[in-house]
PDB file of N, CA and C in Angstrom:
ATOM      1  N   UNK A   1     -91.546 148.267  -5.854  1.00  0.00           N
ATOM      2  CA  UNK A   1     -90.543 148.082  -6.880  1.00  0.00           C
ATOM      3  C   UNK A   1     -90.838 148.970  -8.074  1.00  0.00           C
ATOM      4  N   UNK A   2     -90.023 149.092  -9.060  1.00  0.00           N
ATOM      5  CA  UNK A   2     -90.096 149.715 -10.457  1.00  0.00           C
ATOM      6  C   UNK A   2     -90.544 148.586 -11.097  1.00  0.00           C
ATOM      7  N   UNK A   3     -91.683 148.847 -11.337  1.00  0.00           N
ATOM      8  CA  UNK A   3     -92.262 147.872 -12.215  1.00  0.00           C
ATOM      9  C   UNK A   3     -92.054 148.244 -13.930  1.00  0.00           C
ATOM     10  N   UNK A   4     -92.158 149.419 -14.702  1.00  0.00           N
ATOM     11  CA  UNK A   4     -91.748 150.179 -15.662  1.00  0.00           C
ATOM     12  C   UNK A   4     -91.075 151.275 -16.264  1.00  0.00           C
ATOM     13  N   UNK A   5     -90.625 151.752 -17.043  1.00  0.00           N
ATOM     14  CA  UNK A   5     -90.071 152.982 -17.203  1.00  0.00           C
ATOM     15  C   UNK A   5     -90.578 153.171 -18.207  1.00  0.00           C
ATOM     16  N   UNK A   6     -91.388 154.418 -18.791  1.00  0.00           N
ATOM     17  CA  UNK A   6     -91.624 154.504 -20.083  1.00  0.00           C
ATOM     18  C   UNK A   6     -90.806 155.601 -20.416  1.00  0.00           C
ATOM     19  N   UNK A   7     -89.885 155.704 -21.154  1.00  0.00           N
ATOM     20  CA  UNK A   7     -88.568 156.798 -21.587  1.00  0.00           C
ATOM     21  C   UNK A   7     -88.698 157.301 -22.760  1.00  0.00           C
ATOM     22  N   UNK A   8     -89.263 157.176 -23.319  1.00  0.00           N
ATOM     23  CA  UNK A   8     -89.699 157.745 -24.975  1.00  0.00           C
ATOM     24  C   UNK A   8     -90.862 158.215 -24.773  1.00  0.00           C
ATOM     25  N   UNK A   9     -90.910 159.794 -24.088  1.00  0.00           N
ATOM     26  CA  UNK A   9     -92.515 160.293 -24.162  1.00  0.00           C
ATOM     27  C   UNK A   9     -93.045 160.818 -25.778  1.00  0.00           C
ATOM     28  N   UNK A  10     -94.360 160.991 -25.775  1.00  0.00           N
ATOM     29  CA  UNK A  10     -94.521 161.361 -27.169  1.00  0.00           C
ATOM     30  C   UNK A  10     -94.226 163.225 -26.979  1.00  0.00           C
ATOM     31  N   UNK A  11     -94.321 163.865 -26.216  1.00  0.00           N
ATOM     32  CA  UNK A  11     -94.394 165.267 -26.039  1.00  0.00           C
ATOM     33  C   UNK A  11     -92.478 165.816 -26.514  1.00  0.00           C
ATOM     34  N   UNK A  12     -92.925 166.213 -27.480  1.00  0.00           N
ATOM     35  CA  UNK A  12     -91.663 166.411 -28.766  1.00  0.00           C
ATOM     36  C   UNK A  12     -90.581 167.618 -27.695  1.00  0.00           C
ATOM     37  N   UNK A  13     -89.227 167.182 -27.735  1.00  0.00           N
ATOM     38  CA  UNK A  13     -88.355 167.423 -26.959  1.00  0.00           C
ATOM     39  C   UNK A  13     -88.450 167.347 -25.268  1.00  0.00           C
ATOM     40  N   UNK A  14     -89.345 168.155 -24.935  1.00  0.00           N
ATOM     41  CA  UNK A  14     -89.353 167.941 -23.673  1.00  0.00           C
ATOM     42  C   UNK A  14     -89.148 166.545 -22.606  1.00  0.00           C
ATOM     43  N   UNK A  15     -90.119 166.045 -23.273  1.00  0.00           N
ATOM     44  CA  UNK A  15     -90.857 164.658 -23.030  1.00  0.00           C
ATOM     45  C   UNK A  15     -91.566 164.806 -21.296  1.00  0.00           C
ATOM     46  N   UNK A  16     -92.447 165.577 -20.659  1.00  0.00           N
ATOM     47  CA  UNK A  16     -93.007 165.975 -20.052  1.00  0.00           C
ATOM     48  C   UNK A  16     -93.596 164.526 -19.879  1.00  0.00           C
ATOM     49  N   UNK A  17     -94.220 163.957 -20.307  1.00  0.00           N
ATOM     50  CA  UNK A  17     -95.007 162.466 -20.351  1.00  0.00           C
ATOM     51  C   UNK A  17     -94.043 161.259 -19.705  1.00  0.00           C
ATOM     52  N   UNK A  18     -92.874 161.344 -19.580  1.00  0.00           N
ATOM     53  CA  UNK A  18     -91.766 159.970 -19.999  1.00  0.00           C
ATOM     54  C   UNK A  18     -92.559 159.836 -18.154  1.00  0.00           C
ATOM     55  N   UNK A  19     -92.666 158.420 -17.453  1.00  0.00           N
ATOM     56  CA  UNK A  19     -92.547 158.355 -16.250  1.00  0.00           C
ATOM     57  C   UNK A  19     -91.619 156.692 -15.720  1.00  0.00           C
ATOM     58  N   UNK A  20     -91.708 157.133 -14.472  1.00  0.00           N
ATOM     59  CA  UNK A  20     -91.326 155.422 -13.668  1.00  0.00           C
ATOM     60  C   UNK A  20     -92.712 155.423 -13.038  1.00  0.00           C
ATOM     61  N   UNK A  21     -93.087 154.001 -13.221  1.00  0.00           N
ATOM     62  CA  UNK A  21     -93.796 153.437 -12.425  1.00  0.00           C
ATOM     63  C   UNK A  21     -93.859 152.742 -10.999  1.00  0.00           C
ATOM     64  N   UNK A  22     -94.100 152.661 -10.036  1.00  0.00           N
ATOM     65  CA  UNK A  22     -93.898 152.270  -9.016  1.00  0.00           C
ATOM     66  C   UNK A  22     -95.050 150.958  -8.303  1.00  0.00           C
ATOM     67  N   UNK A  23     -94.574 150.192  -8.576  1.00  0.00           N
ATOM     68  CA  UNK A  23     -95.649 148.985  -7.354  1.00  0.00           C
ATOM     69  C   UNK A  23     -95.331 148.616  -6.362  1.00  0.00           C
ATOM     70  N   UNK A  24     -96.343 148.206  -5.712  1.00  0.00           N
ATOM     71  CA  UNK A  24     -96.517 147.817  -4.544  1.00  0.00           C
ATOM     72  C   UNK A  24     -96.822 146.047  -4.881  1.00  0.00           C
ATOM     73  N   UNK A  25     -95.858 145.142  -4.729  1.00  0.00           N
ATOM     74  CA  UNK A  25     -96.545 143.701  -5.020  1.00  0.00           C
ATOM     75  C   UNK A  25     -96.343 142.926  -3.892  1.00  0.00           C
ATOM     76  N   UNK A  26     -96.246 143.775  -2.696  1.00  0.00           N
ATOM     77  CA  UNK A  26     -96.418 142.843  -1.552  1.00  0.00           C
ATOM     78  C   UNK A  26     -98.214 142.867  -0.445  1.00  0.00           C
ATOM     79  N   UNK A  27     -98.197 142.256   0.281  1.00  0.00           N
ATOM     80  CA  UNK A  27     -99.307 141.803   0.881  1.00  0.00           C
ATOM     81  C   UNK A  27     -99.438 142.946   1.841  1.00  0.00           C
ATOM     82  N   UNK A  28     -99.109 143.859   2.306  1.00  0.00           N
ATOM     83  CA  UNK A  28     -99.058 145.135   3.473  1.00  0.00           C
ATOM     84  C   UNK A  28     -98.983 146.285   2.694  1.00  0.00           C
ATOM     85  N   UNK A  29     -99.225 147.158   3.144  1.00  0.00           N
ATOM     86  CA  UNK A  29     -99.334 148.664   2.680  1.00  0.00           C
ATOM     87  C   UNK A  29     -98.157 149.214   2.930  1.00  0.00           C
ATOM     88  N   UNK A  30     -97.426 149.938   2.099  1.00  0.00           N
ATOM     89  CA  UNK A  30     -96.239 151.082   2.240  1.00  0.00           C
ATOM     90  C   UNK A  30     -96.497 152.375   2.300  1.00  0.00           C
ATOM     91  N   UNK A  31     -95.688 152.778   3.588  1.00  0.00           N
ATOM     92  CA  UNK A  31     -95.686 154.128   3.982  1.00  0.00           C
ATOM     93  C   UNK A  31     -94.769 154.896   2.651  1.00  0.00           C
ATOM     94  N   UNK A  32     -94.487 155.055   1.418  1.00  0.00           N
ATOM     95  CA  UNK A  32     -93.323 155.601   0.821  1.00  0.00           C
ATOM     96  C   UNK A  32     -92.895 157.061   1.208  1.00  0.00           C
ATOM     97  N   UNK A  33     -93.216 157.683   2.432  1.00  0.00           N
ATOM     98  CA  UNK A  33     -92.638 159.177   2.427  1.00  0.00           C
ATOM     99  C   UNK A  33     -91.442 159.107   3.019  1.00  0.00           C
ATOM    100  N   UNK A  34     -90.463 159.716   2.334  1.00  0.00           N
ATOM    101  CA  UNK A  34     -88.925 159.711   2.477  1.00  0.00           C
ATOM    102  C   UNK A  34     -88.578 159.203   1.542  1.00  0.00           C
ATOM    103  N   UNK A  35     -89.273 158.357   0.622  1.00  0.00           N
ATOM    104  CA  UNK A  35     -88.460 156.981  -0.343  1.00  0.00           C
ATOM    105  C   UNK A  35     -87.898 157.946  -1.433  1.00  0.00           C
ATOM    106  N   UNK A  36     -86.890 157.469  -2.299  1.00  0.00           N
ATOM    107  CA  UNK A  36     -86.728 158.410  -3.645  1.00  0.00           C
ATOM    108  C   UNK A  36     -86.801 157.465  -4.731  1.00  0.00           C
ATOM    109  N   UNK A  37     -86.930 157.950  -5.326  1.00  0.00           N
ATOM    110  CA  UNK A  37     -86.289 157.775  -6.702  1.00  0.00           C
ATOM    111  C   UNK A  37     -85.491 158.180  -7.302  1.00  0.00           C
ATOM    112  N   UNK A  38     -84.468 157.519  -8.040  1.00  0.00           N
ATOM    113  CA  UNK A  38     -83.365 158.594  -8.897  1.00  0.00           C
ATOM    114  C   UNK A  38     -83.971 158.107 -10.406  1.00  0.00           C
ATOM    115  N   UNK A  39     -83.354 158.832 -11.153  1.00  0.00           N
ATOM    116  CA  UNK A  39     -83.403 158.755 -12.829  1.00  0.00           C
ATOM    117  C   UNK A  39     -82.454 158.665 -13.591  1.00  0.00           C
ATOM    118  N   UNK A  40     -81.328 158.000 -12.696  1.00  0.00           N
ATOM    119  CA  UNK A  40     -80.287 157.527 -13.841  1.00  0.00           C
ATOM    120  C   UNK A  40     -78.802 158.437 -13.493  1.00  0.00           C
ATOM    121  N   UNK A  41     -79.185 159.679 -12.636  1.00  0.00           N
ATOM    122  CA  UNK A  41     -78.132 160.762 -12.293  1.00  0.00           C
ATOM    123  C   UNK A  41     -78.043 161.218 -11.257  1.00  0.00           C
ATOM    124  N   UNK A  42     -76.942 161.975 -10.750  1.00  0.00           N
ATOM    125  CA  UNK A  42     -76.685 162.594  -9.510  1.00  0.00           C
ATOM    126  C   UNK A  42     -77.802 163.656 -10.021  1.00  0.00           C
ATOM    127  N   UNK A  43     -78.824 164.414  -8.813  1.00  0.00           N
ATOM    128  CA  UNK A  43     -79.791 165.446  -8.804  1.00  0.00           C
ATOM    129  C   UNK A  43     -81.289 165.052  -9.484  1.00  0.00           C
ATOM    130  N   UNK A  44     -81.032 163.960  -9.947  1.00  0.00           N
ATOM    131  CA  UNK A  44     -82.569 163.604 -10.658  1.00  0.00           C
ATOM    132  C   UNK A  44     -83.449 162.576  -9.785  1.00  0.00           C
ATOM    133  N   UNK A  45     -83.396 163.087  -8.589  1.00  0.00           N
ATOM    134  CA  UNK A  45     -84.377 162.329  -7.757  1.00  0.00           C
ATOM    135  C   UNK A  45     -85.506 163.459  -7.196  1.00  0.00           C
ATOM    136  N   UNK A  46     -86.565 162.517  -6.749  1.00  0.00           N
ATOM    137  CA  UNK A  46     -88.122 162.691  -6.600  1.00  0.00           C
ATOM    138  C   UNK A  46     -88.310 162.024  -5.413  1.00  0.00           C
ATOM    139  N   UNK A  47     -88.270 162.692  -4.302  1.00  0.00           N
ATOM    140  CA  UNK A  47     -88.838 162.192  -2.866  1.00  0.00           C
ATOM    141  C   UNK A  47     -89.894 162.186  -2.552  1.00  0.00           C
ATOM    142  N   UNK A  48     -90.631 161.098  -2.404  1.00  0.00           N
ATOM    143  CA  UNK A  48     -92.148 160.742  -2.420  1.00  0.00           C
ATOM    144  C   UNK A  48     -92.469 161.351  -0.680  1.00  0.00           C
ATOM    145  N   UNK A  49     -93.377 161.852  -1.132  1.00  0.00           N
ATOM    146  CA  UNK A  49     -94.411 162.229   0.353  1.00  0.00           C
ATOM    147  C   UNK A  49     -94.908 161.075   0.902  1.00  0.00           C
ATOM    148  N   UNK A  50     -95.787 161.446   2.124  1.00  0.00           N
ATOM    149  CA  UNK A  50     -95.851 160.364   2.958  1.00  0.00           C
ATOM    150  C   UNK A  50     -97.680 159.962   2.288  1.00  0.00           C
ATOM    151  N   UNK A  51     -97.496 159.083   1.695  1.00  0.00           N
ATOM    152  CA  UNK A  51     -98.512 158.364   0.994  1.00  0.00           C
ATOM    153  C   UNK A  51     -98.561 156.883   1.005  1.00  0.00           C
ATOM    154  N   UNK A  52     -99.748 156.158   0.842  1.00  0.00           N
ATOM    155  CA  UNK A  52     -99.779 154.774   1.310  1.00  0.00           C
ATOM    156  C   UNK A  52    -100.000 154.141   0.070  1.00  0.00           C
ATOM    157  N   UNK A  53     -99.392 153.382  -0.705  1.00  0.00           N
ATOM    158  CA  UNK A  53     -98.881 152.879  -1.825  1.00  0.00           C
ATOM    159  C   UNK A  53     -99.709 151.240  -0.973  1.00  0.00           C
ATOM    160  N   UNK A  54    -100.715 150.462  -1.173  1.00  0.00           N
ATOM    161  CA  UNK A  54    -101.356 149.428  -1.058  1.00  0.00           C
ATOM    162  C   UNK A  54    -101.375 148.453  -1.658  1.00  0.00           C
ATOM    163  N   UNK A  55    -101.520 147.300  -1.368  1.00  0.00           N
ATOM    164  CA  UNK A  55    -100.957 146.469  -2.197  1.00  0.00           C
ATOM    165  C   UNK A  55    -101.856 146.016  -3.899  1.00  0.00           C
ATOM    166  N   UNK A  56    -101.355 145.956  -4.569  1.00  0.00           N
ATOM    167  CA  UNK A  56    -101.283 145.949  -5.803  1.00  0.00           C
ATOM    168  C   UNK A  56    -101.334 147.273  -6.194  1.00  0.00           C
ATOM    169  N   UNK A  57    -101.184 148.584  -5.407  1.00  0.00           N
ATOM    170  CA  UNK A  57    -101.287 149.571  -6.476  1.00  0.00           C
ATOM    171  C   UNK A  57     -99.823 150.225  -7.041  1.00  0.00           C
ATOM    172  N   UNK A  58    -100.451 150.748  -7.920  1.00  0.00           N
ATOM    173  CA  UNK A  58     -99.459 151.152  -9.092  1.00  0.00           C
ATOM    174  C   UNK A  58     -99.171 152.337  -8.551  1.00  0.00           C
ATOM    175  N   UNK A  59     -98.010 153.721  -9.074  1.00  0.00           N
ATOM    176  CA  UNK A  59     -98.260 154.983  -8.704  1.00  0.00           C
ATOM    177  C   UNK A  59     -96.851 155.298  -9.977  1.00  0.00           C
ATOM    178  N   UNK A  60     -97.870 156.220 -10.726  1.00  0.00           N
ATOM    179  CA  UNK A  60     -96.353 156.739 -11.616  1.00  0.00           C
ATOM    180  C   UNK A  60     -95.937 158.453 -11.333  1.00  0.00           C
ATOM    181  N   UNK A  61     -94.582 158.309 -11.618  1.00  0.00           N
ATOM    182  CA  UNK A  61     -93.910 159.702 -11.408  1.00  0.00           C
ATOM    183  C   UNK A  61     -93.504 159.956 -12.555  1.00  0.00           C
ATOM    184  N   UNK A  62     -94.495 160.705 -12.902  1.00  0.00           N
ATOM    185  CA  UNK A  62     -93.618 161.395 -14.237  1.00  0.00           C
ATOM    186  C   UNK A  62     -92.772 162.743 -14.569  1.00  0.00           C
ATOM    187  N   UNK A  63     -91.830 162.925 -15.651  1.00  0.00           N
ATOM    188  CA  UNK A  63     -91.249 163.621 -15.393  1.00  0.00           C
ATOM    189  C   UNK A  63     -91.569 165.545 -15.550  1.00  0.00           C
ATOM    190  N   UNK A  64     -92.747 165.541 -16.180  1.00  0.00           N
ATOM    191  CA  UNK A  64     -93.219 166.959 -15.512  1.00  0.00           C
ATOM    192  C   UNK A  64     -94.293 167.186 -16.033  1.00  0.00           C
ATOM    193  N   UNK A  65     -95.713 166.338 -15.834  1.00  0.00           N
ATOM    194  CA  UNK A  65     -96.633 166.352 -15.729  1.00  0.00           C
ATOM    195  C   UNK A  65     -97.679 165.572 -14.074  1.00  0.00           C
ATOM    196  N   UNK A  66     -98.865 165.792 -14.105  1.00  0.00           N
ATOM    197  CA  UNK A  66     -99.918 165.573 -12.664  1.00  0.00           C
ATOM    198  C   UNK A  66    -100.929 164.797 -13.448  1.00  0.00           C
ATOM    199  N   UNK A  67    -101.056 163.617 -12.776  1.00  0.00           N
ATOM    200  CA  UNK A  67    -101.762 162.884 -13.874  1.00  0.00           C
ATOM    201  C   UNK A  67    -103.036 161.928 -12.400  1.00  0.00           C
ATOM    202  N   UNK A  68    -103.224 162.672 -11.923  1.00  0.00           N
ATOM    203  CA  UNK A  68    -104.472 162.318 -10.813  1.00  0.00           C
ATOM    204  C   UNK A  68    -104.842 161.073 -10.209  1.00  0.00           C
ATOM    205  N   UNK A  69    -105.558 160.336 -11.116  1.00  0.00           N
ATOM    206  CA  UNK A  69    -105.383 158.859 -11.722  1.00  0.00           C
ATOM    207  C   UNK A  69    -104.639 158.120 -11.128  1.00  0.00           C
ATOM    208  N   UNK A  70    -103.315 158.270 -11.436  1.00  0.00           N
ATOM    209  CA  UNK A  70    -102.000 157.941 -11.088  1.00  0.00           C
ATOM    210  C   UNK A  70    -101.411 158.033 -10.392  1.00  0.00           C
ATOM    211  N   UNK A  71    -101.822 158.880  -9.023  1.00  0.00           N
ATOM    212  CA  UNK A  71    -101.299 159.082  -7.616  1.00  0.00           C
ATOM    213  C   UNK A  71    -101.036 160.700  -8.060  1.00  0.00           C
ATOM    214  N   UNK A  72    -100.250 161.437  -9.202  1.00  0.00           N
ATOM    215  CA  UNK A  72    -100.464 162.725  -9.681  1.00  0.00           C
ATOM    216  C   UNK A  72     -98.921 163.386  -8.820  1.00  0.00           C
ATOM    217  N   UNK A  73     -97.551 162.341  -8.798  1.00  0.00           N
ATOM    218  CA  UNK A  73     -96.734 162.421  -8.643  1.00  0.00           C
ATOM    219  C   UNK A  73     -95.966 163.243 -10.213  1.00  0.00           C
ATOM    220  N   UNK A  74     -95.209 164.126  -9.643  1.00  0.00           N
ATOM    221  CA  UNK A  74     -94.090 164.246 -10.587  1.00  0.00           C
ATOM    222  C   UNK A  74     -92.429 164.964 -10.290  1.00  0.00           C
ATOM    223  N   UNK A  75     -91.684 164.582 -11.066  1.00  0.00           N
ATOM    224  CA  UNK A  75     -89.905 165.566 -10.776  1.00  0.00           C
ATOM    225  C   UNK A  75     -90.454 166.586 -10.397  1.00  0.00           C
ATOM    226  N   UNK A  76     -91.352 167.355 -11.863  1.00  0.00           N
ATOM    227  CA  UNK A  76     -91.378 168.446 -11.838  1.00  0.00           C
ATOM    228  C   UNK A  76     -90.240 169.309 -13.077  1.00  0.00           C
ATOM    229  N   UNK A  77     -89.629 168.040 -13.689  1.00  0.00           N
ATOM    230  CA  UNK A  77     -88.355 168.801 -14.330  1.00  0.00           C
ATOM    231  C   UNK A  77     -88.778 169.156 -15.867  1.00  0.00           C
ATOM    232  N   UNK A  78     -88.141 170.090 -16.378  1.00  0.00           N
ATOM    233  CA  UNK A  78     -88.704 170.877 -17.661  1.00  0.00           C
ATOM    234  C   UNK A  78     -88.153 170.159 -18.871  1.00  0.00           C
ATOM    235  N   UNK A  79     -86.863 169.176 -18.397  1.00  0.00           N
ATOM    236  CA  UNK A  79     -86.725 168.350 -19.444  1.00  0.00           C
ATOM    237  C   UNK A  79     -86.472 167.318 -19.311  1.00  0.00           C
ATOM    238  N   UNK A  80     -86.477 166.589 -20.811  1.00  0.00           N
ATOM    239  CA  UNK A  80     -86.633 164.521 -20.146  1.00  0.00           C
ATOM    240  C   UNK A  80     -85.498 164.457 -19.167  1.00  0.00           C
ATOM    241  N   UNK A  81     -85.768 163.244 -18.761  1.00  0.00           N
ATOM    242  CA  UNK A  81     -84.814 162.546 -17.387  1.00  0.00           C
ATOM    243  C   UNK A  81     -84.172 161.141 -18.160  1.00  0.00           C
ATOM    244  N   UNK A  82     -85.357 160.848 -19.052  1.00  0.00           N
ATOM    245  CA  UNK A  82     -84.912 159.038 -19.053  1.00  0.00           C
ATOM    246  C   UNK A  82     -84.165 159.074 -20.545  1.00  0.00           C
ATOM    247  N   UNK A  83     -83.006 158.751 -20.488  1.00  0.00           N
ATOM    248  CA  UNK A  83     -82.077 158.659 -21.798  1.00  0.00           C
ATOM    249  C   UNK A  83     -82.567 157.117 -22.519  1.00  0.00           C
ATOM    250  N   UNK A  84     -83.014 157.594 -23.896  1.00  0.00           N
ATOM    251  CA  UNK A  84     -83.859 156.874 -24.794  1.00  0.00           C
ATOM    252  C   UNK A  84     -83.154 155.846 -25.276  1.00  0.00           C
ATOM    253  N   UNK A  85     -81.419 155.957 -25.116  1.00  0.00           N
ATOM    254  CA  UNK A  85     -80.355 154.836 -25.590  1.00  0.00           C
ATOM    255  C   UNK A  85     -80.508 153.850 -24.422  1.00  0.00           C
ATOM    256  N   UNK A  86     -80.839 153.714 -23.245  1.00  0.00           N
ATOM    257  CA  UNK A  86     -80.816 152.676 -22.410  1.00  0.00           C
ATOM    258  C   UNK A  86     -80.697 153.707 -20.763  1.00  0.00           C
ATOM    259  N   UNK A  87     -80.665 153.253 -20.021  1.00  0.00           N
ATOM    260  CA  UNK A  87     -80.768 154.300 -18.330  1.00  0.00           C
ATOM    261  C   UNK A  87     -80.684 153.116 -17.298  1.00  0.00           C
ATOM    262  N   UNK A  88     -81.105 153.386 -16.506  1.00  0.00           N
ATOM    263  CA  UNK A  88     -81.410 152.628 -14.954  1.00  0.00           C
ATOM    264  C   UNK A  88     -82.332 153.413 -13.992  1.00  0.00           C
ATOM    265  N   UNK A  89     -83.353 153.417 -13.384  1.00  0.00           N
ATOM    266  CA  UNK A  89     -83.998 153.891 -12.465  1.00  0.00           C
ATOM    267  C   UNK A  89     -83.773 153.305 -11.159  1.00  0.00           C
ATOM    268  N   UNK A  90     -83.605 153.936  -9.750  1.00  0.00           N
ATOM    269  CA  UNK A  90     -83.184 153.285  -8.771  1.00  0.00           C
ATOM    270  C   UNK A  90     -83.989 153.772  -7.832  1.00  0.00           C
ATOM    271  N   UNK A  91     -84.664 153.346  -6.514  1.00  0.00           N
ATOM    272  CA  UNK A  91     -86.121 153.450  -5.764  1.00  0.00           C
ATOM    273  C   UNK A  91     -85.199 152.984  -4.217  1.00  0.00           C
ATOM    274  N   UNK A  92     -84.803 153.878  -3.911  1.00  0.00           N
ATOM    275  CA  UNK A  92     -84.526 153.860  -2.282  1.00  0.00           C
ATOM    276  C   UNK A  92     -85.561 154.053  -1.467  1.00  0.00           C
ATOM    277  N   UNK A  93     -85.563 153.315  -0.339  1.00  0.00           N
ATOM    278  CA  UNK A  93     -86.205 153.225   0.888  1.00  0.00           C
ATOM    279  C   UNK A  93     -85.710 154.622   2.225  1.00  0.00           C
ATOM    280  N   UNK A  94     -86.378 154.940   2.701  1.00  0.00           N
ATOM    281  CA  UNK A  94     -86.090 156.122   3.884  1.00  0.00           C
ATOM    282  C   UNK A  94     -85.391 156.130   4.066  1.00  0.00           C
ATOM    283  N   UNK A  95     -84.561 154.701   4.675  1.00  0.00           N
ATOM    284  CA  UNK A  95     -83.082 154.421   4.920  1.00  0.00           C
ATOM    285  C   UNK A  95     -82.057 154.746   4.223  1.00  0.00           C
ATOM    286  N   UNK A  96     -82.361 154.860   2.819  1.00  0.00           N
ATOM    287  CA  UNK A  96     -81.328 155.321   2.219  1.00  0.00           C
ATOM    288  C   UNK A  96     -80.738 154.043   0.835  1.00  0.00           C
ATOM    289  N   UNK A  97     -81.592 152.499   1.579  1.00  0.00           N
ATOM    290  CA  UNK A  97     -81.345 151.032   1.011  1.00  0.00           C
ATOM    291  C   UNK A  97     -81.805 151.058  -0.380  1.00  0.00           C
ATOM    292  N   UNK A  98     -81.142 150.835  -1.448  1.00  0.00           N
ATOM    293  CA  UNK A  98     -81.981 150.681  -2.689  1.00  0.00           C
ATOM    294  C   UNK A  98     -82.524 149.214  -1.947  1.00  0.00           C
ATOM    295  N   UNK A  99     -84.223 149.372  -2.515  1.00  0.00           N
ATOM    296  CA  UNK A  99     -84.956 148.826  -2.936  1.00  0.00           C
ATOM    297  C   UNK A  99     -85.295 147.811  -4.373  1.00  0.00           C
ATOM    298  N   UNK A 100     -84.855 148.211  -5.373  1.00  0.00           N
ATOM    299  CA  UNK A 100     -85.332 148.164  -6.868  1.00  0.00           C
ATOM    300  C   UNK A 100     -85.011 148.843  -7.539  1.00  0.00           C
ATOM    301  N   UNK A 101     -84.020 148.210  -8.762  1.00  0.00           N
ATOM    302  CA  UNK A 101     -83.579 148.450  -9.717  1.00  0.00           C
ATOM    303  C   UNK A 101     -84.363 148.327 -10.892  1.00  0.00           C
ATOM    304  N   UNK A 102     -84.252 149.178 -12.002  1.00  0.00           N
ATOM    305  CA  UNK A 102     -85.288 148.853 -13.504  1.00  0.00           C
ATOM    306  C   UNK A 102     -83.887 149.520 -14.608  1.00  0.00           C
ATOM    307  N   UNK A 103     -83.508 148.602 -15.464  1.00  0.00           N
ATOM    308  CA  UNK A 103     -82.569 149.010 -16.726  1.00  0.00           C
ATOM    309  C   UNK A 103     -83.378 148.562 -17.849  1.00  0.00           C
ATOM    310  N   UNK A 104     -82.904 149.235 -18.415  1.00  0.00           N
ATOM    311  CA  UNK A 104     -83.945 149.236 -20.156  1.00  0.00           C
ATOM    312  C   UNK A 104     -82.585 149.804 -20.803  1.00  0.00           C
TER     313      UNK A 104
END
């Protein structure tokens, strides 16, 4: 699931820092490669590789920084994604099924 969104990065215009967070709060391990994420828009999705997301772990994608730690996911995009007035993040499954919704 989207457990967070942090949308107000401190890195002035860009916001290179802003990410979604991703958990795992079930009892089995997830395959997430194929899964996406969107960021609120048509083209602002992030298709996770085939990585095993375990249970209780966390994994954030941020929007254009590698943060190791953190699984060291990112867009990749040069400017923010998450609109600071309010957004929605949405976390599809391979299938295509949203999974988990996060609005702020």
């Amino acid at each position: 699931m989207i457990s967070f969104i942090f949308y107000d990065g401190v890195v002035k215009r860009v916001e290179s820092d802003e990410y979604a967070e991703i958990a795992n709060q079930g009892g089995s391990s997830v395959n997430l490669g194929g899964w996406r994420l969107n960021a609120g828009a048509p083209g602002q999705d992030f298709v996770f590789p085939g990585i095993e997301l375990q249970p209780g772990q966390v994994c954030r994608v941020y929007t254009n920084e590698g943060h190791p730690e953190s699984c060291g996911l990112s867009f990749g995009n040069e400017q923010a994604l998450w609109n600071n007035k309010g957004d929605c993040g949405y976390l599809y499954d391979a299938g295509g099924a949203e999974v988990s919704r996060y609005c702020y």
